[in-house]
C-alpha atoms as a PDB file:
ATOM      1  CA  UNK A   1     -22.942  -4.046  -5.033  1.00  0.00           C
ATOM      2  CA  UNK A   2     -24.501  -5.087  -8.251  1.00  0.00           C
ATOM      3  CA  UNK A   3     -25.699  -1.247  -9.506  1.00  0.00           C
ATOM      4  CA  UNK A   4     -22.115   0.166  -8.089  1.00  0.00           C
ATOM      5  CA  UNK A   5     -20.442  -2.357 -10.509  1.00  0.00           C
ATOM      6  CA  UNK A   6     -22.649  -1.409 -13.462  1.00  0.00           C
ATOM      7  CA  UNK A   7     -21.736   2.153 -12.555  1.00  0.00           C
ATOM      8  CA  UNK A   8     -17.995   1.432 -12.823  1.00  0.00           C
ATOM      9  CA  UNK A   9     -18.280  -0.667 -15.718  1.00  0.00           C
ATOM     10  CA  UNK A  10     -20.196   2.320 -17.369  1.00  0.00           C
ATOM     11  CA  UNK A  11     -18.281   4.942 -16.156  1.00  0.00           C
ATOM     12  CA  UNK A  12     -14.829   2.488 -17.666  1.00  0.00           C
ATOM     13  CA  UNK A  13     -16.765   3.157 -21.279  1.00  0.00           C
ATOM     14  CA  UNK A  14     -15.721   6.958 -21.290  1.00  0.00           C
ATOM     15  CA  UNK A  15     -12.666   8.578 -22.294  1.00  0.00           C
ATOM     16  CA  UNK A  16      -9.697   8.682 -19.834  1.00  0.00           C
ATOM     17  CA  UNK A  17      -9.737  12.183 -19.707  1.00  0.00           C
ATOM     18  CA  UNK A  18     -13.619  12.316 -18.656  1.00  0.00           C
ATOM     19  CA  UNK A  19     -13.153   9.055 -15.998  1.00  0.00           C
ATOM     20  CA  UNK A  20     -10.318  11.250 -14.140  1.00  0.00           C
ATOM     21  CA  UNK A  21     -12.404  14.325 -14.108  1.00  0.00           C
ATOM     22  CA  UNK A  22     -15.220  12.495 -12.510  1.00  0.00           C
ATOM     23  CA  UNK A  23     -12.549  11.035  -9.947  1.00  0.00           C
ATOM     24  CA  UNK A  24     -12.990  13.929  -7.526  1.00  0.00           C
ATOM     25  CA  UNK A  25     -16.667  15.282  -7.910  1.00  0.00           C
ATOM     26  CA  UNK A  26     -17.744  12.812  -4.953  1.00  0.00           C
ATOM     27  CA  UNK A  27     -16.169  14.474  -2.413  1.00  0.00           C
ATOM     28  CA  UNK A  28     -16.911  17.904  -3.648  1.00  0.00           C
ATOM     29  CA  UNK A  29     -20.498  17.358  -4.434  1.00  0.00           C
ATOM     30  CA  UNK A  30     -21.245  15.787  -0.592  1.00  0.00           C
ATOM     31  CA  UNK A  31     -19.379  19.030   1.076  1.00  0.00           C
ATOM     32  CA  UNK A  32     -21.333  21.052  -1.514  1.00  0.00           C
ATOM     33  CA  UNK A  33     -24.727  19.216  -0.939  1.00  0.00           C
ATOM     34  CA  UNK A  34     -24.685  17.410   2.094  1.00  0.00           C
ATOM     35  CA  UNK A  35     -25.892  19.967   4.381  1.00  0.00           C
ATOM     36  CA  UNK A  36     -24.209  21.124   8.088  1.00  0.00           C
ATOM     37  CA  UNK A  37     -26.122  18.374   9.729  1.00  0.00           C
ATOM     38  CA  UNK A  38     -24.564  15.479   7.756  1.00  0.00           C
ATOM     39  CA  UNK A  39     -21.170  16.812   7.617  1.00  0.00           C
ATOM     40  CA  UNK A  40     -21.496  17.425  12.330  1.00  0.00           C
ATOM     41  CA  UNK A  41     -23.025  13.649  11.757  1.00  0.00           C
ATOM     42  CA  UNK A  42     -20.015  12.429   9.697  1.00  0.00           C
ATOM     43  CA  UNK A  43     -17.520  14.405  11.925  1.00  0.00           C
ATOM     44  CA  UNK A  44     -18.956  13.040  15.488  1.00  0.00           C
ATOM     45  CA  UNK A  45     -18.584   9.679  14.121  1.00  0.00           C
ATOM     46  CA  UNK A  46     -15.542   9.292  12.707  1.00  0.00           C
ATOM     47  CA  UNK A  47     -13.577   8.061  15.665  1.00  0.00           C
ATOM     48  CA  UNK A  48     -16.355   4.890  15.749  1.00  0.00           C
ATOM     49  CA  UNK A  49     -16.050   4.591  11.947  1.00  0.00           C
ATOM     50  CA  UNK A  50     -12.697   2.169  11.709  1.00  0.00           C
ATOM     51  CA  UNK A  51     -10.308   4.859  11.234  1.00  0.00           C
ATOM     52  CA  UNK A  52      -7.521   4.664  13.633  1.00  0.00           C
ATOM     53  CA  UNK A  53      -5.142   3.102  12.163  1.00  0.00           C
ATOM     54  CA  UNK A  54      -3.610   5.968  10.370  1.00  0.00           C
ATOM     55  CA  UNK A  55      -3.147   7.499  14.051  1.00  0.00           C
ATOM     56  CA  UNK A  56      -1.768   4.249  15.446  1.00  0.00           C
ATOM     57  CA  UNK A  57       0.755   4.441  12.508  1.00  0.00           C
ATOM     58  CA  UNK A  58       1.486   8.065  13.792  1.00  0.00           C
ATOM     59  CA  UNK A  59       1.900   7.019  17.294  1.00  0.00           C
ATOM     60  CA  UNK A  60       4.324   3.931  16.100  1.00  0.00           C
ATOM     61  CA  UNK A  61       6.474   6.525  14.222  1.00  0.00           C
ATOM     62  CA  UNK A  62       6.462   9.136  17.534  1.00  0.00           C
ATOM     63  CA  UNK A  63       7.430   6.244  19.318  1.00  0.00           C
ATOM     64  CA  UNK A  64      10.106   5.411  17.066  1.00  0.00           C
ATOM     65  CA  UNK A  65      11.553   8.681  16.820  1.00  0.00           C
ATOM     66  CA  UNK A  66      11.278  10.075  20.330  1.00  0.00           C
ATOM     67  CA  UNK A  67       9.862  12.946  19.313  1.00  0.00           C
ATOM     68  CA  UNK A  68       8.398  15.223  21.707  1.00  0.00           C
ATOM     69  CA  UNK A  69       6.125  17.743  20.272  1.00  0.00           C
ATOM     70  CA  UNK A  70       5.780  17.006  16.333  1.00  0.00           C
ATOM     71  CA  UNK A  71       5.196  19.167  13.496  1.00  0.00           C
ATOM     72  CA  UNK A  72       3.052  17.618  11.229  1.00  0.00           C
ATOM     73  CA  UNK A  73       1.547  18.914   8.144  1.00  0.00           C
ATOM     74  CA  UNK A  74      -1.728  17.223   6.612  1.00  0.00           C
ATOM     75  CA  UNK A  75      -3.003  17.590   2.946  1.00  0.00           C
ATOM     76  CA  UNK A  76      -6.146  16.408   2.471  1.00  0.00           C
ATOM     77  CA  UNK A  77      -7.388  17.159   5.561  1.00  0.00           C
ATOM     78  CA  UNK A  78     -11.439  17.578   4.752  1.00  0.00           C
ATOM     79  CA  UNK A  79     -13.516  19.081   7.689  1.00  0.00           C
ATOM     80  CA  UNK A  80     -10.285  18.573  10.374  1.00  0.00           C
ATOM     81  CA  UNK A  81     -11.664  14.503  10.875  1.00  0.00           C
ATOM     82  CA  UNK A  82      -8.024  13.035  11.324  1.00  0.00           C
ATOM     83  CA  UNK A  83      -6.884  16.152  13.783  1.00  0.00           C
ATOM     84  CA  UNK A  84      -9.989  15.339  15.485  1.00  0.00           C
ATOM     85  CA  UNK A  85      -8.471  11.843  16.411  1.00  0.00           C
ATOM     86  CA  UNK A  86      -4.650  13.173  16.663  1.00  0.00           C
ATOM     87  CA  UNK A  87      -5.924  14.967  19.629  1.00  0.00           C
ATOM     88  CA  UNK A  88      -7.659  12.649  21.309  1.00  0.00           C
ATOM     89  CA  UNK A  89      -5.375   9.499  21.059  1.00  0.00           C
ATOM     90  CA  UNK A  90      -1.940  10.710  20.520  1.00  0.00           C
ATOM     91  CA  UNK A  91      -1.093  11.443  24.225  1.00  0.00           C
ATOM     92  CA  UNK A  92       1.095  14.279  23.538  1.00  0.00           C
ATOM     93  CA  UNK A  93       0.907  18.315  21.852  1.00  0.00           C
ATOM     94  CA  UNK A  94       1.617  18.151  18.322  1.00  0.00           C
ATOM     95  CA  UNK A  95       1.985  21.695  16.158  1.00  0.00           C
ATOM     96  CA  UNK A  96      -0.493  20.788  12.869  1.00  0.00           C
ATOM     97  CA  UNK A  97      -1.481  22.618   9.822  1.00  0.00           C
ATOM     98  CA  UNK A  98      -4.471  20.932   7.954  1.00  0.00           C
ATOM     99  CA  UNK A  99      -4.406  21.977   4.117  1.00  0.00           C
ATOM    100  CA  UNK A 100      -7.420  20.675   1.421  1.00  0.00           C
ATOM    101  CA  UNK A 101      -8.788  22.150  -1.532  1.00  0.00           C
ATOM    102  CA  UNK A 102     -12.266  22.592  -0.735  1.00  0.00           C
ATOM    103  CA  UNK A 103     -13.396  25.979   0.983  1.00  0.00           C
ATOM    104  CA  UNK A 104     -16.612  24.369   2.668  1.00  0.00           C
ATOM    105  CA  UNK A 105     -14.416  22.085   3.770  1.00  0.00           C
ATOM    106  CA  UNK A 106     -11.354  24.265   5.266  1.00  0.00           C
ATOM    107  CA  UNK A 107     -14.538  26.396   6.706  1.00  0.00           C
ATOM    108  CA  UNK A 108     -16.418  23.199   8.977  1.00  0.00           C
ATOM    109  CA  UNK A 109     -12.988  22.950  10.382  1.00  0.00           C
ATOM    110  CA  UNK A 110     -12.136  26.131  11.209  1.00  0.00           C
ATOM    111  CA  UNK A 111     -15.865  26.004  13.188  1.00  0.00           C
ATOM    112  CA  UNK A 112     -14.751  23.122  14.641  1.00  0.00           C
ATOM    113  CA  UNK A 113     -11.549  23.825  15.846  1.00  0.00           C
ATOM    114  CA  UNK A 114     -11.478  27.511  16.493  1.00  0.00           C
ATOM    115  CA  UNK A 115      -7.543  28.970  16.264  1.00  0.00           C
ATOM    116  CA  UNK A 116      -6.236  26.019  14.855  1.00  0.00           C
ATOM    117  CA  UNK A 117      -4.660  26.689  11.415  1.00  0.00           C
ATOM    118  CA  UNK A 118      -6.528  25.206   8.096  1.00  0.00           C
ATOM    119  CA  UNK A 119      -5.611  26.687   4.982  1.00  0.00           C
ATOM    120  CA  UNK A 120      -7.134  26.393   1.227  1.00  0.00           C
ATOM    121  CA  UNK A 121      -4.589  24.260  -0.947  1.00  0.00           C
ATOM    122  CA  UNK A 122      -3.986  22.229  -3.632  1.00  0.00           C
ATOM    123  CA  UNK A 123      -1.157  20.515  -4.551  1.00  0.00           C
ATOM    124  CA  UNK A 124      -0.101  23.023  -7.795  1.00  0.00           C
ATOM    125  CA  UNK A 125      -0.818  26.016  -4.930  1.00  0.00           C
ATOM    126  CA  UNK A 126       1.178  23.790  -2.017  1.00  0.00           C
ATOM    127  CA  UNK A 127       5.214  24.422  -3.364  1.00  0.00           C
ATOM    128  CA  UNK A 128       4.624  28.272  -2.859  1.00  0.00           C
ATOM    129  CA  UNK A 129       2.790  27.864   0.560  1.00  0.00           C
ATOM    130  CA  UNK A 130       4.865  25.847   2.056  1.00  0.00           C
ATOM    131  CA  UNK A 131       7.722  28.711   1.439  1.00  0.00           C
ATOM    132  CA  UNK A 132       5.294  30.591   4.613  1.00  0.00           C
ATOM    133  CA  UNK A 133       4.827  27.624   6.276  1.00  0.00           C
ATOM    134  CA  UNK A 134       8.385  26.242   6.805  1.00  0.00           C
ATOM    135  CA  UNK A 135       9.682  22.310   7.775  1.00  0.00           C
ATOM    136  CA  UNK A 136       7.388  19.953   9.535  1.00  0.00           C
ATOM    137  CA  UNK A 137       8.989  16.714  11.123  1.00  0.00           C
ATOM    138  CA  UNK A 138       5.975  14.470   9.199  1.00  0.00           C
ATOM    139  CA  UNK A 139       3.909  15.285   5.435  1.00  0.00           C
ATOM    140  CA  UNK A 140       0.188  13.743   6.394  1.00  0.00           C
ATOM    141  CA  UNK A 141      -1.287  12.270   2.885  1.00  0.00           C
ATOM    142  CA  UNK A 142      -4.695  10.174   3.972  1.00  0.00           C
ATOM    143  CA  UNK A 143      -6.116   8.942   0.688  1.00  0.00           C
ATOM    144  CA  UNK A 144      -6.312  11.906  -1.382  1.00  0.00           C
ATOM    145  CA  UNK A 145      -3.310  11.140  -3.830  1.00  0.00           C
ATOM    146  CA  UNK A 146      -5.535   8.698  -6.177  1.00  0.00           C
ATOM    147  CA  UNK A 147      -7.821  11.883  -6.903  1.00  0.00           C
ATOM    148  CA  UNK A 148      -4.553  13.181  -8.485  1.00  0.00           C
ATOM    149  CA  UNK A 149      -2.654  12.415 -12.150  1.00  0.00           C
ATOM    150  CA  UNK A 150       0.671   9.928 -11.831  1.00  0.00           C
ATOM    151  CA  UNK A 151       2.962  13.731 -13.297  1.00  0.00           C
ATOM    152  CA  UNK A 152       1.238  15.929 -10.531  1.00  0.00           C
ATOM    153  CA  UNK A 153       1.730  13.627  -7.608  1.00  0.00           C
ATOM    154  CA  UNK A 154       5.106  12.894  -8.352  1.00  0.00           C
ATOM    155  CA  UNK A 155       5.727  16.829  -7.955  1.00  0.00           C
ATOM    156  CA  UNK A 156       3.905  16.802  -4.975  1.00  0.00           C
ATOM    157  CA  UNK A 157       6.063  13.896  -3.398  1.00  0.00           C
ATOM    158  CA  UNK A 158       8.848  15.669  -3.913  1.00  0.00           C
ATOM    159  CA  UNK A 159       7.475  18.556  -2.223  1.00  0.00           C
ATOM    160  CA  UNK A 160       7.133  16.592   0.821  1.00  0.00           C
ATOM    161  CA  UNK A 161      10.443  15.352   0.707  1.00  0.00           C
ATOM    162  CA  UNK A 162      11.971  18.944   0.893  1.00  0.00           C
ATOM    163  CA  UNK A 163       9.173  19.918   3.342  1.00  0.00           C
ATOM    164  CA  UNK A 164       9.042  16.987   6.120  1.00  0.00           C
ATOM    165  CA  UNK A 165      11.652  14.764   7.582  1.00  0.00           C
ATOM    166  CA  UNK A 166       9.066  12.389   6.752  1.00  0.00           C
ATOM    167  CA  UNK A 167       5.849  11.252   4.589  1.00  0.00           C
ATOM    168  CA  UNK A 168       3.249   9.106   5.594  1.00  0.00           C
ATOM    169  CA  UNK A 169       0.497   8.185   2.659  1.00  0.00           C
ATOM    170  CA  UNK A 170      -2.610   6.956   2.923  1.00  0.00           C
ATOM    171  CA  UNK A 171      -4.152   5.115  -0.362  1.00  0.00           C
ATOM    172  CA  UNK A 172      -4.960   2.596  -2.506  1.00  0.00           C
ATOM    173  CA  UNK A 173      -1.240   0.421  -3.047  1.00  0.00           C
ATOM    174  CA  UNK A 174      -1.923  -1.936  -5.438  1.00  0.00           C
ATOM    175  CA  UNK A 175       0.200  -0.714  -8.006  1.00  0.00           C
ATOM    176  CA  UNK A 176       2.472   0.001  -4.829  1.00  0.00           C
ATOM    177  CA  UNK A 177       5.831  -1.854  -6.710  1.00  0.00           C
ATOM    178  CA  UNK A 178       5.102  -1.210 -10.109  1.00  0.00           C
ATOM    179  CA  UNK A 179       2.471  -3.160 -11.554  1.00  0.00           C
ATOM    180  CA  UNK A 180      -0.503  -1.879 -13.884  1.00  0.00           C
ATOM    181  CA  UNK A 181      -4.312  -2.001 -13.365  1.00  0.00           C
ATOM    182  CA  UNK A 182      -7.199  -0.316 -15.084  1.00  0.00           C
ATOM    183  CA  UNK A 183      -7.806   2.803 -13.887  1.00  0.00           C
ATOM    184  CA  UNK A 184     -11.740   2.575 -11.945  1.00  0.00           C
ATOM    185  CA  UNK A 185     -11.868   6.100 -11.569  1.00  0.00           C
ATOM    186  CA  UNK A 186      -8.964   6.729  -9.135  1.00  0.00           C
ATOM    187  CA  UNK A 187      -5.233   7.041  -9.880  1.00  0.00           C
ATOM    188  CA  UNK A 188      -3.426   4.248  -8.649  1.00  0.00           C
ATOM    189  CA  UNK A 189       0.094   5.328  -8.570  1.00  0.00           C
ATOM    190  CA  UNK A 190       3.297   3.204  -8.381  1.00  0.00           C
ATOM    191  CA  UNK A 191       4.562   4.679  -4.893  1.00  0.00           C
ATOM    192  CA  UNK A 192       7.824   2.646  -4.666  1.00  0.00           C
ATOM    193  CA  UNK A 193       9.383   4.259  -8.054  1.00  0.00           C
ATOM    194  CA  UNK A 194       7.790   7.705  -7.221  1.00  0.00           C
ATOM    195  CA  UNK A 195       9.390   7.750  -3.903  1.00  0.00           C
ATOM    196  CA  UNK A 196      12.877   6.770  -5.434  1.00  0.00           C
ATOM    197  CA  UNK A 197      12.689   9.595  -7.703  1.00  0.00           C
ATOM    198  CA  UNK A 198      11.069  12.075  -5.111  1.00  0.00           C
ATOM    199  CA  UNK A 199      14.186  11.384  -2.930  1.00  0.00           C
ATOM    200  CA  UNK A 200      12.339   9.059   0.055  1.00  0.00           C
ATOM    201  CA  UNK A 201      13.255   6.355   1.307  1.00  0.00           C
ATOM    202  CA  UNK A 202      10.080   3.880   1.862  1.00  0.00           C
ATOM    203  CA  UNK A 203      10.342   2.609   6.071  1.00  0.00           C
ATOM    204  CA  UNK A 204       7.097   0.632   6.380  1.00  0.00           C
ATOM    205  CA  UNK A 205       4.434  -0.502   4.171  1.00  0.00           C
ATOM    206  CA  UNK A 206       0.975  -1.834   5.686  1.00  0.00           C
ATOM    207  CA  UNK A 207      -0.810  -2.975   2.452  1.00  0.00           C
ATOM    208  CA  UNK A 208      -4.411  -2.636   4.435  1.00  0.00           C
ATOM    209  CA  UNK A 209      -5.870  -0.791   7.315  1.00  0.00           C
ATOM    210  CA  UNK A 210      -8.208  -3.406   7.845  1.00  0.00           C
ATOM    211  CA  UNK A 211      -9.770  -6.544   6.055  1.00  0.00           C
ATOM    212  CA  UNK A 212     -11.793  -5.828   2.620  1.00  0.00           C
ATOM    213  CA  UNK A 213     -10.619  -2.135   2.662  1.00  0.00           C
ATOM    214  CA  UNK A 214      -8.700  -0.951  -0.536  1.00  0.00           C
ATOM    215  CA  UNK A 215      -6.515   1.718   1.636  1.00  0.00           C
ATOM    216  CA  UNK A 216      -3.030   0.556   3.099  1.00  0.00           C
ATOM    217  CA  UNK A 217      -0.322   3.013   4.317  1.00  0.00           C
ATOM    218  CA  UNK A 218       3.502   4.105   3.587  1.00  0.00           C
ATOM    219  CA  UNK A 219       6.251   5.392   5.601  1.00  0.00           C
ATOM    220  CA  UNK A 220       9.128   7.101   4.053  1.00  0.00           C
ATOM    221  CA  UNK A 221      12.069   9.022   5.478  1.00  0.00           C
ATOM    222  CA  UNK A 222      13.092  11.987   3.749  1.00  0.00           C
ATOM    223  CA  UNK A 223      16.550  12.276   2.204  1.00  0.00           C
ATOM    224  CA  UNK A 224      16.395  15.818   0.966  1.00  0.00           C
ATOM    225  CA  UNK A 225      16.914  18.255   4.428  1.00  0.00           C
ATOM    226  CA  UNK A 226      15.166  20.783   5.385  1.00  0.00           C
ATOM    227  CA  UNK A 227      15.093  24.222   4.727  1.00  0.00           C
ATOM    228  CA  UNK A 228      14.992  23.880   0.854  1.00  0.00           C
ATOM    229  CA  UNK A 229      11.371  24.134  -0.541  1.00  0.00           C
ATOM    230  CA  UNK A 230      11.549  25.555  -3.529  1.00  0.00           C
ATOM    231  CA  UNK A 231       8.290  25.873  -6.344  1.00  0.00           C
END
């Protein structure tokens, strides 16, 4: 805990522009460097791992809306872990499309889950691929918006809003309403205005998954319509 502060407080010295460039390189460098047998390890584990209540929030909002066989759309998907427990624990078929930017990621999915569509995006490529893709009843966002600048993911929220009836965000909230913080190598966005401007209309808001973790969770219902993604 002690060298991991030290690292921050370090890595807090350098310019902006080189602490958001280093925001990211984790999760490439691990699918670059890992190795097949960590990533299988990672994969088969991630249902014991404390991750469910992303898919619980899922199952709360299928339950809400009556929905019978979802469309759902996830960006950020990494090596198809979330699907993995969509399957399994959300008693009922779902249509999905998993979307990250990572090839070696988008490629340990497609082993995994043979026929099952995974496609290479980021969020500057994702307006002009969701034009092939079409409308999904819910945008999937599990805590990959911090890796992106405040201008960029206020584009991509209102991408969602023209692409889903509804988002569902997965990240770090604590500038959820507004307030400012330091910046420890992760975005942390103020959701509540971006959604305003984005055209959603925030539901829920679960500031943590679980005790001592930094992620929490947002609803939002989509005023926008569907049919009208536009780049």
């Amino acid at each position: 805990m002690l060298v991991k502060k030290t690292l921050w407080q370090l890595i807090n010295l350098l310019p902006d522009k080189a602490v958001d460039q280093l925001a990211g390189l984790k999760h490439r460098y691990w699918w670059g460097h890992a190795g097949q047998s960590q990533h299988l390890r990672y994969f088969q584990g991630y249902r014991d791992s404390g991750h469910t209540a992303l898919v619980d929030a899922i199952k709360s909002w299928l339950e809400q809306t009556g929905l019978g066989h979802p469309r759902i759309l996830e960006f950020g998907c990494s090596g198809g872990n979330k699907y993995l427990l969509m399957r399994e624990q959300l008693g009922r078929p779902f249509s999905y499309c998993g979307l990250d930017l990572l090839p070696e990621a988008i490629g340990f999915a497609k082993e995994q889950f043979p026929g099952v569509p995974f496609r290479v995006c980021d969020d500057l490529q994702l307006p002009f691929l969701l034009q092939e893709l079409g409308h999904f009843d819910l945008f999937l966002a599990p805590a990959v918006l911090y890796y992106i600048p405040p201008e960029r993911v206020l584009k991509l929220l209102q991408c969602a809003a023209l692409a889903a009836d509804y988002v569902l965000v997965c990240d770090d909230l604590r500038c959820m309403d507004g307030a400012t913080g330091r910046n420890d190598g992760l975005f942390i966005h103020p959701f509540r205005a971006m959604c305003q401007k984005a055209g959603l209309e925030i539901l829920v808001v679960q500031p943590s998954l679980h005790p001592g973790n930094r992620h929490g969770y947002f609803l939002a219902r989509s005023h926008q319509g569907p049919g009208h993604v536009h780049p």
